[in-house]
N, C-alpha and C. Protein backbone atom coordinates (compact mmCIF):
# COMPACT_ATOMS: atom_id res chain seq x y z
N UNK A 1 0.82 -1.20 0.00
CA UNK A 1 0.00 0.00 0.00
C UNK A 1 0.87 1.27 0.00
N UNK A 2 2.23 0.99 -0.39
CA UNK A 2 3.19 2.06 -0.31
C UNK A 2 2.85 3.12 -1.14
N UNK A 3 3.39 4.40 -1.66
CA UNK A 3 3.23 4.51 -2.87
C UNK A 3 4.50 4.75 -3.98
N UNK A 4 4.34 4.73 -5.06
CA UNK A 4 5.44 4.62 -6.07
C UNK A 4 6.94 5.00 -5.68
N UNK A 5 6.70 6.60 -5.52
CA UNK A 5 8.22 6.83 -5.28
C UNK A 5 8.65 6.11 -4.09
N UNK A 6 8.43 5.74 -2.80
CA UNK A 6 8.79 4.68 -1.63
C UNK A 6 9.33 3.21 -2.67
N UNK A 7 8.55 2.58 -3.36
CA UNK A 7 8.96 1.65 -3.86
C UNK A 7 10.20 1.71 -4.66
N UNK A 8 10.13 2.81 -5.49
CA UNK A 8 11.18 3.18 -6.30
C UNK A 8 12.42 3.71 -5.70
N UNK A 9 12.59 4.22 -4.55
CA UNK A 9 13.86 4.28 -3.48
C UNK A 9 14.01 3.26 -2.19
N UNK A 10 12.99 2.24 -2.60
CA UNK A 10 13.72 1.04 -1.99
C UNK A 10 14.74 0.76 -1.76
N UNK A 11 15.27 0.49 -3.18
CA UNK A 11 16.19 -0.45 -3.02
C UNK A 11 17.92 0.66 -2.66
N UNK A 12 17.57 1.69 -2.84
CA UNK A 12 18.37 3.13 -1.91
C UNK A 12 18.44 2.32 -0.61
N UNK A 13 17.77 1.91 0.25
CA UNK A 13 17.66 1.68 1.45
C UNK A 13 17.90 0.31 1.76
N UNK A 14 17.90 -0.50 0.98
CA UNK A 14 18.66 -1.97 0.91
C UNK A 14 20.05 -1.72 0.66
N UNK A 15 20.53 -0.95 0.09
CA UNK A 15 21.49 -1.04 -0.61
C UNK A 15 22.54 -0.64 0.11
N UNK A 16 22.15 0.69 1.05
CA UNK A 16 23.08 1.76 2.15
C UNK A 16 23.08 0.64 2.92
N UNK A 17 21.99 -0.28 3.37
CA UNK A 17 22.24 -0.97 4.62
C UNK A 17 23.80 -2.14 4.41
N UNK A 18 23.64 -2.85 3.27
CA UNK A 18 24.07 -3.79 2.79
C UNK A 18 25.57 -3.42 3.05
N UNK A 19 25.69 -2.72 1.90
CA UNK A 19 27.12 -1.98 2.21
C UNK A 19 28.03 -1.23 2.76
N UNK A 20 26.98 -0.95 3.62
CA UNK A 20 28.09 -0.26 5.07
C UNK A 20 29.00 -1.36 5.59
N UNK A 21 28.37 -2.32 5.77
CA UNK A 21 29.27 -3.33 6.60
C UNK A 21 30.80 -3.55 5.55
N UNK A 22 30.61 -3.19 4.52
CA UNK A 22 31.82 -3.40 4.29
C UNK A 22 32.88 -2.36 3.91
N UNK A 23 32.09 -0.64 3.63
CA UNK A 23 32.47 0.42 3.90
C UNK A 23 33.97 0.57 4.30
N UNK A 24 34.79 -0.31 5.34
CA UNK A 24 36.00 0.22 5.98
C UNK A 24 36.62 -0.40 5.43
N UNK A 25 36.23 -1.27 4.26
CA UNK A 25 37.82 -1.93 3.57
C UNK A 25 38.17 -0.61 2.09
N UNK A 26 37.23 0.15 2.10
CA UNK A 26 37.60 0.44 0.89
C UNK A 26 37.42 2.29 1.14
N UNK A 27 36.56 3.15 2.28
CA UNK A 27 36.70 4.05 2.50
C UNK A 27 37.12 4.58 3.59
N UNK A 28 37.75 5.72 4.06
CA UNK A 28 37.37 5.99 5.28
C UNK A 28 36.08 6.78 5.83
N UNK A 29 35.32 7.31 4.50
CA UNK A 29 34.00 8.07 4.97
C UNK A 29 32.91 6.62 5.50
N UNK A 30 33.67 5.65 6.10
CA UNK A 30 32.64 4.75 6.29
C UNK A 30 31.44 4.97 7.73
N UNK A 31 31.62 6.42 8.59
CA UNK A 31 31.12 7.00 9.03
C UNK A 31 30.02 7.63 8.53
N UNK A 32 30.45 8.13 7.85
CA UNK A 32 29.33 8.89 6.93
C UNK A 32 28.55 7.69 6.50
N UNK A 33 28.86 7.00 5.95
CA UNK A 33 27.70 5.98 5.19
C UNK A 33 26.51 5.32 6.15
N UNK A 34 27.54 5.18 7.55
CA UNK A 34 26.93 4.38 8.21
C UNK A 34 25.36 5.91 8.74
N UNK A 35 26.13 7.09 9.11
CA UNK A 35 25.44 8.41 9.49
C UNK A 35 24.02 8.17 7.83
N UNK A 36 24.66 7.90 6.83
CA UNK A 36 23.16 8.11 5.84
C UNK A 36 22.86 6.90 5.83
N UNK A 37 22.93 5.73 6.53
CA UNK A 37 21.99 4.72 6.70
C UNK A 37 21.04 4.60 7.79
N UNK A 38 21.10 5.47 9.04
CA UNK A 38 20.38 5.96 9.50
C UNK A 38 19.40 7.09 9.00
N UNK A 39 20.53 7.67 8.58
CA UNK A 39 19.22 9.18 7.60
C UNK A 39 18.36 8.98 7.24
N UNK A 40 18.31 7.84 6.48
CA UNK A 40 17.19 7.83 5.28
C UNK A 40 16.48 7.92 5.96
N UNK A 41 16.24 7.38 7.26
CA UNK A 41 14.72 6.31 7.65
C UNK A 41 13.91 8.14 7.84
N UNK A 42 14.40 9.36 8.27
CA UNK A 42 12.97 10.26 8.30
C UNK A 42 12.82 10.36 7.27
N UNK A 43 13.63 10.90 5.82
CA UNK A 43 12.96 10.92 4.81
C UNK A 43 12.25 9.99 4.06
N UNK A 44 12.47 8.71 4.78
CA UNK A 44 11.68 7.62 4.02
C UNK A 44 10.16 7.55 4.18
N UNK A 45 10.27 7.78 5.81
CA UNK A 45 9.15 7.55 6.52
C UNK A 45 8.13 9.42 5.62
N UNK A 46 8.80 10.22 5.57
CA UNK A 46 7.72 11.58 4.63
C UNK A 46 7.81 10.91 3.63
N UNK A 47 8.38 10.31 2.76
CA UNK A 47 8.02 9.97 1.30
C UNK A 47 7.15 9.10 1.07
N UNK A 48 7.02 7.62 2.74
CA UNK A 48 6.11 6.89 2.36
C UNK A 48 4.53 7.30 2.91
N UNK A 49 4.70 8.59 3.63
CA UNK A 49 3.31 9.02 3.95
C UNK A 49 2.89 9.85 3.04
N UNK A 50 3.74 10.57 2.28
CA UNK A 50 3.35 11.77 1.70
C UNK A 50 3.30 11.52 -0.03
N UNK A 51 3.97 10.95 -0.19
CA UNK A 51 4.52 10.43 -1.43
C UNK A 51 5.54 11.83 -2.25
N UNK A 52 6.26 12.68 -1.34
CA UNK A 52 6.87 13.14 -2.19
C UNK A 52 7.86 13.89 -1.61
N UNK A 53 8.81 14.87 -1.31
CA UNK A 53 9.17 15.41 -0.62
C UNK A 53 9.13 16.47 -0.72
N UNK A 54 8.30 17.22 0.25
CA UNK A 54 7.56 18.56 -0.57
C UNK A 54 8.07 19.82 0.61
N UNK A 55 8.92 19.38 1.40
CA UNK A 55 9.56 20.17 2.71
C UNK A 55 10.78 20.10 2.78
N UNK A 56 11.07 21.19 3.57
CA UNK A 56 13.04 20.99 3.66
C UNK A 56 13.41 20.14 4.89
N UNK A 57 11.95 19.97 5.71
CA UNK A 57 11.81 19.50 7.30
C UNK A 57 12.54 17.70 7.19
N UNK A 58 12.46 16.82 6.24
CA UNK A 58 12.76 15.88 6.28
C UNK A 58 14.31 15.89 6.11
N UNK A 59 14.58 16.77 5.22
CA UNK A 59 16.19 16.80 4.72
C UNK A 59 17.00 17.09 5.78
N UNK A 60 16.20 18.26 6.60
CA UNK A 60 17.46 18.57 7.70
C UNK A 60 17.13 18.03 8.67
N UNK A 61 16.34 16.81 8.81
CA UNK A 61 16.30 15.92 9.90
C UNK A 61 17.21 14.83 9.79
N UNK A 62 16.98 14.37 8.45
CA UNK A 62 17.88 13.22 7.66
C UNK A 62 19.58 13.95 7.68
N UNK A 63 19.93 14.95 7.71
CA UNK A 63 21.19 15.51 7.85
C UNK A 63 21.80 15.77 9.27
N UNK A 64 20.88 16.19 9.79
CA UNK A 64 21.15 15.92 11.69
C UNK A 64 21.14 14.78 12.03
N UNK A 65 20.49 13.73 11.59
CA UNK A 65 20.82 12.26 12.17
C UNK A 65 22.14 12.27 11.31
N UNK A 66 22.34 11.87 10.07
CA UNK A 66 23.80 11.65 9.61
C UNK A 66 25.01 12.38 10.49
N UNK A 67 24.82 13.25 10.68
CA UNK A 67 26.05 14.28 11.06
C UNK A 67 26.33 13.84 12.50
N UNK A 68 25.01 13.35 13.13
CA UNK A 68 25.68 13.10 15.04
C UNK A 68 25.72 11.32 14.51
N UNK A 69 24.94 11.28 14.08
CA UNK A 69 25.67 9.50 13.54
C UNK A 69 27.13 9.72 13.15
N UNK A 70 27.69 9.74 12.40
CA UNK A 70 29.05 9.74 12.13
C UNK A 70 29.93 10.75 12.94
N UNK A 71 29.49 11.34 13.64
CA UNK A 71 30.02 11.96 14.79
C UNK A 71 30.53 11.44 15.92
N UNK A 72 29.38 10.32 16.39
CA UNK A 72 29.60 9.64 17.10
C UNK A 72 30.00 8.37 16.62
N UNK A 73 29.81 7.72 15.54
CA UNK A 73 30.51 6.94 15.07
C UNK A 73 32.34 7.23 14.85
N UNK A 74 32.77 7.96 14.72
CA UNK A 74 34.04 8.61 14.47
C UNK A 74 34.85 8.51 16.36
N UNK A 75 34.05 9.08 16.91
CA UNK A 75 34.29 8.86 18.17
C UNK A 75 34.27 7.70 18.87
N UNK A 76 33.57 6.66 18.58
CA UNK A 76 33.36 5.43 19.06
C UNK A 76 35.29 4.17 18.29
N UNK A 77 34.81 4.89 17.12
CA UNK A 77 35.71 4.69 16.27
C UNK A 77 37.21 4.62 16.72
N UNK A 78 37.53 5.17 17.76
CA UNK A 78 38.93 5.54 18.37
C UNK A 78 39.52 4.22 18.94
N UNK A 79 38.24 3.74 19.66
CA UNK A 79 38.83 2.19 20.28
C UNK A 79 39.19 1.39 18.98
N UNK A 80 39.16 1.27 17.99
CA UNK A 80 39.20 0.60 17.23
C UNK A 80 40.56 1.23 16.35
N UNK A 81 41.33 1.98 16.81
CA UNK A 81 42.46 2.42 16.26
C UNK A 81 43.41 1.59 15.44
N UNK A 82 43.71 0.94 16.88
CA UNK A 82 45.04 -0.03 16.58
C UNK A 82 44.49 -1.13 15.47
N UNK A 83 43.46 -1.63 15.84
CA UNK A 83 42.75 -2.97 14.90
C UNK A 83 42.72 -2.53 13.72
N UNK A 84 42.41 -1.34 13.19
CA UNK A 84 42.12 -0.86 12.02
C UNK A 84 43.47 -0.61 11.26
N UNK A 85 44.08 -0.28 12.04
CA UNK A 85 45.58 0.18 11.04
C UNK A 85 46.33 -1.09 10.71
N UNK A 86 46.45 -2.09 11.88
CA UNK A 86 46.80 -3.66 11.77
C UNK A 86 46.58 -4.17 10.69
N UNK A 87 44.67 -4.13 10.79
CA UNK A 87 44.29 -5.18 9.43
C UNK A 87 44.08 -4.30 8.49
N UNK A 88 44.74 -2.92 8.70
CA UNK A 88 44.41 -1.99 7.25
C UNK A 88 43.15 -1.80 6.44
N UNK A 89 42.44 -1.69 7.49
CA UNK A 89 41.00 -0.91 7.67
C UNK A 89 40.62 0.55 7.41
N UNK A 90 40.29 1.18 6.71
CA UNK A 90 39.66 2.54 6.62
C UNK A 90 38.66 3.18 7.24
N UNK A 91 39.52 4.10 8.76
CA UNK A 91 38.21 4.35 8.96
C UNK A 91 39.37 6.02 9.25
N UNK A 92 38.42 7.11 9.93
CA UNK A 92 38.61 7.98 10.30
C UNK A 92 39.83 8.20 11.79
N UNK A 93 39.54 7.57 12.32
CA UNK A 93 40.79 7.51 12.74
C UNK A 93 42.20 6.51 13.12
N UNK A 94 42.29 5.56 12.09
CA UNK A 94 43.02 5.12 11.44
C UNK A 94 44.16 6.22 10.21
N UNK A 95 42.93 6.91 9.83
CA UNK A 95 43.67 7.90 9.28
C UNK A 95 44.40 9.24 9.64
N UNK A 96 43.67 9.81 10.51
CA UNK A 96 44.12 10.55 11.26
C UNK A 96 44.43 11.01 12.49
N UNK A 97 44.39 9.58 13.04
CA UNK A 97 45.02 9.60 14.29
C UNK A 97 43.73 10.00 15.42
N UNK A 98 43.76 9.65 16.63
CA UNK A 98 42.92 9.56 17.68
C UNK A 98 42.45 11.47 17.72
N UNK A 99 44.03 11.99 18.35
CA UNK A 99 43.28 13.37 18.76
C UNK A 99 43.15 14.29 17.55
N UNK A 100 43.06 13.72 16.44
CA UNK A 100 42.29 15.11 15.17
C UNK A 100 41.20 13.86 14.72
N UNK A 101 40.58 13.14 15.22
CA UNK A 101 39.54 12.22 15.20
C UNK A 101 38.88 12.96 15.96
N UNK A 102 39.02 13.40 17.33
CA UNK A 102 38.10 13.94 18.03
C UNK A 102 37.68 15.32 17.45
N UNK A 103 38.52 16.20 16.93
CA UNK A 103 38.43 17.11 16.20
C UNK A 103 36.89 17.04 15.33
N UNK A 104 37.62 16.03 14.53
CA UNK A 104 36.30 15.88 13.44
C UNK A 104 34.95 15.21 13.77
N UNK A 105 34.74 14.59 15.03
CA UNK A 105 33.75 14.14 15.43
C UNK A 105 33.11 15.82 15.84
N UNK A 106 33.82 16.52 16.50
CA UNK A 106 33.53 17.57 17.41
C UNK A 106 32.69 18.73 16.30
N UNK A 107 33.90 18.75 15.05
CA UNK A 107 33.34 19.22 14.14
C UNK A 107 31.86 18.89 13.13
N UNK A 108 31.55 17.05 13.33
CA UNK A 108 30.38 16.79 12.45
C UNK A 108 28.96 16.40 13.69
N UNK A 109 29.49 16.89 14.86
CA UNK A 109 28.18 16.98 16.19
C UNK A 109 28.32 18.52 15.67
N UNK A 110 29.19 19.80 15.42
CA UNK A 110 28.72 21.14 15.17
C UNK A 110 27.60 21.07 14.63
N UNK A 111 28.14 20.44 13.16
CA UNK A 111 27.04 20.48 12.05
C UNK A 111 26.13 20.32 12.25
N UNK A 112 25.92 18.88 12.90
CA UNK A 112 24.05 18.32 13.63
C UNK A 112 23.73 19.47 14.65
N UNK A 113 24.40 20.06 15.43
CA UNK A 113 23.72 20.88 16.21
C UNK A 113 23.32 21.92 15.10
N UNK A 114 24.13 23.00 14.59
CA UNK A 114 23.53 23.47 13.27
C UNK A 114 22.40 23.35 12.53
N UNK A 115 21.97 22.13 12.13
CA UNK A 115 21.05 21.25 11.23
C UNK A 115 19.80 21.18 12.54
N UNK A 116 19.95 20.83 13.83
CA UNK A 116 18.85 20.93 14.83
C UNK A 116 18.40 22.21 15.06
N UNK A 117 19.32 23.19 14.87
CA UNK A 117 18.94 24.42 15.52
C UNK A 117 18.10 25.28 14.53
N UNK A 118 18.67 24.90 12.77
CA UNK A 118 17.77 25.12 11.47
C UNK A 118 16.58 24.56 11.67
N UNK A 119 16.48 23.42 12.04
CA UNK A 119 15.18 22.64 12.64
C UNK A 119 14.47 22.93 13.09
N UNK A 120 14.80 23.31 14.32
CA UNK A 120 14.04 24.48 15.26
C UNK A 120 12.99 25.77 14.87
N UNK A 121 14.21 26.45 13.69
CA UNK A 121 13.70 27.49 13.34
C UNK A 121 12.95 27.31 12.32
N UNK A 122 12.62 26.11 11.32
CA UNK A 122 12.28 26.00 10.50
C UNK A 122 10.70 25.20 10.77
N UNK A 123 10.65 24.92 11.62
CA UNK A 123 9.43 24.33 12.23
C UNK A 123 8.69 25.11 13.19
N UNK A 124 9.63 26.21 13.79
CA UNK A 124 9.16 27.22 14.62
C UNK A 124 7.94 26.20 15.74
N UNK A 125 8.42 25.30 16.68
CA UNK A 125 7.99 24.35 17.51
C UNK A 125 7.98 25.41 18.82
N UNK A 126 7.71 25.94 18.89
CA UNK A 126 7.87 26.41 20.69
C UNK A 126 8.98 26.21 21.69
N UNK A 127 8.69 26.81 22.68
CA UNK A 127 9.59 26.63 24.06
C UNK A 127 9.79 25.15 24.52
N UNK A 128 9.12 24.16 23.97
CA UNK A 128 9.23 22.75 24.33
C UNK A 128 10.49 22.25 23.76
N UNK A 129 10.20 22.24 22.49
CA UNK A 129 11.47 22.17 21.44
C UNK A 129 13.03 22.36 21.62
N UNK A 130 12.94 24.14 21.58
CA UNK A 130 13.80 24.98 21.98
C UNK A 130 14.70 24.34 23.74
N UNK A 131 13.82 23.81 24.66
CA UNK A 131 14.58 23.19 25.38
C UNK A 131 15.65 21.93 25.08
N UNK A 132 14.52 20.77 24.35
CA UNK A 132 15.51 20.02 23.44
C UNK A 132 16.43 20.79 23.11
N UNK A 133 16.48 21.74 21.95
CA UNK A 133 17.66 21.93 21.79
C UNK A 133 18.91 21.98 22.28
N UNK A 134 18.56 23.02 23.06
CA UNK A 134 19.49 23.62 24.30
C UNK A 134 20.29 22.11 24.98
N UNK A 135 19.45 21.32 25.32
CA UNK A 135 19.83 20.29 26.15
C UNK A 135 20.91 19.17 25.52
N UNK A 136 20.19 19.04 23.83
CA UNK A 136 21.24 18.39 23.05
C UNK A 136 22.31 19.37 22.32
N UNK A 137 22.80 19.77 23.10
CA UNK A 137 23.68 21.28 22.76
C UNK A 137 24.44 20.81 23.67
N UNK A 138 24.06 20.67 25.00
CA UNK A 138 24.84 20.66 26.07
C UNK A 138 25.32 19.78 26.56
N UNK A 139 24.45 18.07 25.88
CA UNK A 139 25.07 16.57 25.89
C UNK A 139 25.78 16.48 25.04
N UNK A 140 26.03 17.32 23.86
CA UNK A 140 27.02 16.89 22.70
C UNK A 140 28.05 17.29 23.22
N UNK A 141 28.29 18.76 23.79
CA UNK A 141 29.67 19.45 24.59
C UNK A 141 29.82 18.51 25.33
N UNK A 142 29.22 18.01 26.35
CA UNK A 142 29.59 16.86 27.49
C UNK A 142 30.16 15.82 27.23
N UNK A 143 29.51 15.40 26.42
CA UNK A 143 30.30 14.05 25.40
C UNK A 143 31.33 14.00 25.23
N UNK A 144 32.06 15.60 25.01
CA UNK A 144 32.94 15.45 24.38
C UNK A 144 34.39 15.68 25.10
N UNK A 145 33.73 16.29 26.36
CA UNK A 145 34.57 16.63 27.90
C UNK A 145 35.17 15.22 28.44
N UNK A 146 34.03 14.08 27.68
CA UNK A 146 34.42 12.93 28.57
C UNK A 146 35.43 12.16 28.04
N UNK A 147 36.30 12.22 27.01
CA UNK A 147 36.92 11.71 26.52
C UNK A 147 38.26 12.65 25.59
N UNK A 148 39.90 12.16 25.76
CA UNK A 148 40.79 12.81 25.57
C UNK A 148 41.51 11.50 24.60
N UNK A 149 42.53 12.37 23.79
CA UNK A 149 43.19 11.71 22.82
C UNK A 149 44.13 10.76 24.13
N UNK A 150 44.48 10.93 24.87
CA UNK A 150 45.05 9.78 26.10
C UNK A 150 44.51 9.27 26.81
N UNK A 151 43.25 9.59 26.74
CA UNK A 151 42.27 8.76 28.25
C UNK A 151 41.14 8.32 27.12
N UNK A 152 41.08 7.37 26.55
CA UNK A 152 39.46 7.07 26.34
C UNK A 152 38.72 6.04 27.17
N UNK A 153 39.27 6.02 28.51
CA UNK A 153 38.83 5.03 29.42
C UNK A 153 36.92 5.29 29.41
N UNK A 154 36.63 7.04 29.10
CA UNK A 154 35.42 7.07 29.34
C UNK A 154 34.19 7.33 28.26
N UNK A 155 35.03 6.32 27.17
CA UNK A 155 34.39 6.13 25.83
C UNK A 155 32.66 6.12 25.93
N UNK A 156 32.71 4.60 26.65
CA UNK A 156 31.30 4.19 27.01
C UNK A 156 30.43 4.52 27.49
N UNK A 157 30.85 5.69 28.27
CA UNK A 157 29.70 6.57 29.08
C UNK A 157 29.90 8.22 27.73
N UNK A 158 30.41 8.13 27.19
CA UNK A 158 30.29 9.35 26.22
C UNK A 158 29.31 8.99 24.89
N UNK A 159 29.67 7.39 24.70
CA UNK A 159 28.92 7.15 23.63
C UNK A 159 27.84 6.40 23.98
N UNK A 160 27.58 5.90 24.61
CA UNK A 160 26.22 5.27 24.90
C UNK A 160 25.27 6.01 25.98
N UNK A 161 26.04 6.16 26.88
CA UNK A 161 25.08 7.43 27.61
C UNK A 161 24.26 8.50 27.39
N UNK A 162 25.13 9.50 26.96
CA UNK A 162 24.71 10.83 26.18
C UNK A 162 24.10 10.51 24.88
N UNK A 163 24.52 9.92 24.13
CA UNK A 163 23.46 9.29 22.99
C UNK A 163 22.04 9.09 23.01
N UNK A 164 21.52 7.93 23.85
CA UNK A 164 20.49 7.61 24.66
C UNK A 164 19.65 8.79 25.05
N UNK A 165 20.84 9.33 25.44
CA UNK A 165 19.66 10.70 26.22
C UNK A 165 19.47 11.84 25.28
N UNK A 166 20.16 12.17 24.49
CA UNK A 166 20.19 12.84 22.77
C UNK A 166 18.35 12.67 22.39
N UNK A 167 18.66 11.32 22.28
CA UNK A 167 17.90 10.39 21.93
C UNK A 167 16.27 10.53 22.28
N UNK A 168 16.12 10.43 23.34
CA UNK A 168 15.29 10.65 24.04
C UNK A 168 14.31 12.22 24.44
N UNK A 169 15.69 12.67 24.38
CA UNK A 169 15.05 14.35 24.47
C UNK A 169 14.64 15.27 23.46
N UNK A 170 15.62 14.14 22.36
CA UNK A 170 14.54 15.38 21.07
C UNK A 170 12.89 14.32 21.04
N UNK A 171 12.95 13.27 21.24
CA UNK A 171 11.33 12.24 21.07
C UNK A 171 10.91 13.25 22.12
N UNK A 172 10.92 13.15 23.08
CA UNK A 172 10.30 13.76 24.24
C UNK A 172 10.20 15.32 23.57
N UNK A 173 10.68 15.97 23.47
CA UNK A 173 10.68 17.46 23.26
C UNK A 173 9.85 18.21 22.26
N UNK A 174 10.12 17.47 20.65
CA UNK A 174 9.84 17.96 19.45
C UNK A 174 8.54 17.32 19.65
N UNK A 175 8.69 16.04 19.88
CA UNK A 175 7.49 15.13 19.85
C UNK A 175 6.49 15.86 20.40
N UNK A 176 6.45 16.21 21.98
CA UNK A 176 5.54 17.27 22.65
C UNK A 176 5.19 18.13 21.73
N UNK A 177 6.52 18.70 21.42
CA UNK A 177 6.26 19.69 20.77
C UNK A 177 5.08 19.79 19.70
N UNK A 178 5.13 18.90 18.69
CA UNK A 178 4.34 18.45 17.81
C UNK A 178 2.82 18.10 18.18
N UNK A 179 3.19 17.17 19.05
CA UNK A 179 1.57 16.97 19.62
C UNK A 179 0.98 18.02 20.09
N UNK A 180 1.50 19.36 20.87
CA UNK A 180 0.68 20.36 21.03
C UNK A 180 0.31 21.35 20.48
N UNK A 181 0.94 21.42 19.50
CA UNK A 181 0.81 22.35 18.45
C UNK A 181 -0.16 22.22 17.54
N UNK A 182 -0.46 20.92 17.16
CA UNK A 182 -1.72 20.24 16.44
C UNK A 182 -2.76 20.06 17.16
């Protein structure tokens, strides 16, 4: 009961999934790929309700998930240093080393905050929202307090923690947001 264009960017969405997994033998943007295999799913989900994409609201949702996806993928990415350069793996920091890895994670959570904060304004959601924001503003900085090019002892609480709660506070926030506005 889909309609056309959903069917017809199917296989877009088979395809990103498929080949990420093998992404690190042959790029290092295998962050990124993995960041637009998450993306798709908001613009998928407007194309398969709407049948078209008739807003900028899906794009810069689909670009804020990519950007803290491979953000945090890049960051997660660090434990995996040594393994990667060993078996000559491509990833981001394999290539450039742990502390300008954090750099560029630091730099592609900017962007998503950027892309949320366009969000914001572009949906003009209220004071509900606007807290989300603020809040995933202030877990992305935190995130990033928790972990040093010599200490990543506190990887796991930077990436799974604050994530989670990322996570949670824009559903909780925008979501409100949304529901009261309608």
């Amino acid at each position: 009961m889909l309609n056309r264009l959903t069917l017809f960017l199917s296989p877009v969405a088979l395809a990103s999934v498929v080949l990420y997994s093998y992404t690190k033998r042959w790029t290092l943007l295998s962050h990124l790929v993995l960041g637009w295999s998450l993306a798709i799913a908001p613009t998928g989900a407007w194309i398969a309700v709407r049948g078209a994409i008739d807003s900028p609201i899906p794009l810069l949702l689909s670009l804020l998930v990519m950007l803290w996806t491979a953000g945090f993928d890049v960051l997660y990415g660090c434990q995996d240093y040594e393994f990667d350069r060993r078996e000559g793996l491509y990833s981001i920091p394999a290539r450039f080393g742990i502390a300008q890895s954090l750099w560029i994670s630091r730099a592609l959570h900017a962007g998503a905050f950027a892309a949320l904060v366009a969000l914001y304004f572009l949906t003009n959601l209220g004071m509900i929202a606007i807290i989300g924001v603020i809040a995933t503003g202030a877990l992305l900085i935190y995130q990033h307090t928790l972990v040093r090019a010599n200490d990543l002892s506190r990887l796991n609480a930077a990436f799974f923690t604050t994530n989670a709660f990322v996570s949670l506070i824009l559903f909780l926030t925008f979501g409100s947001a949304v529901f009261f506005k309608h």
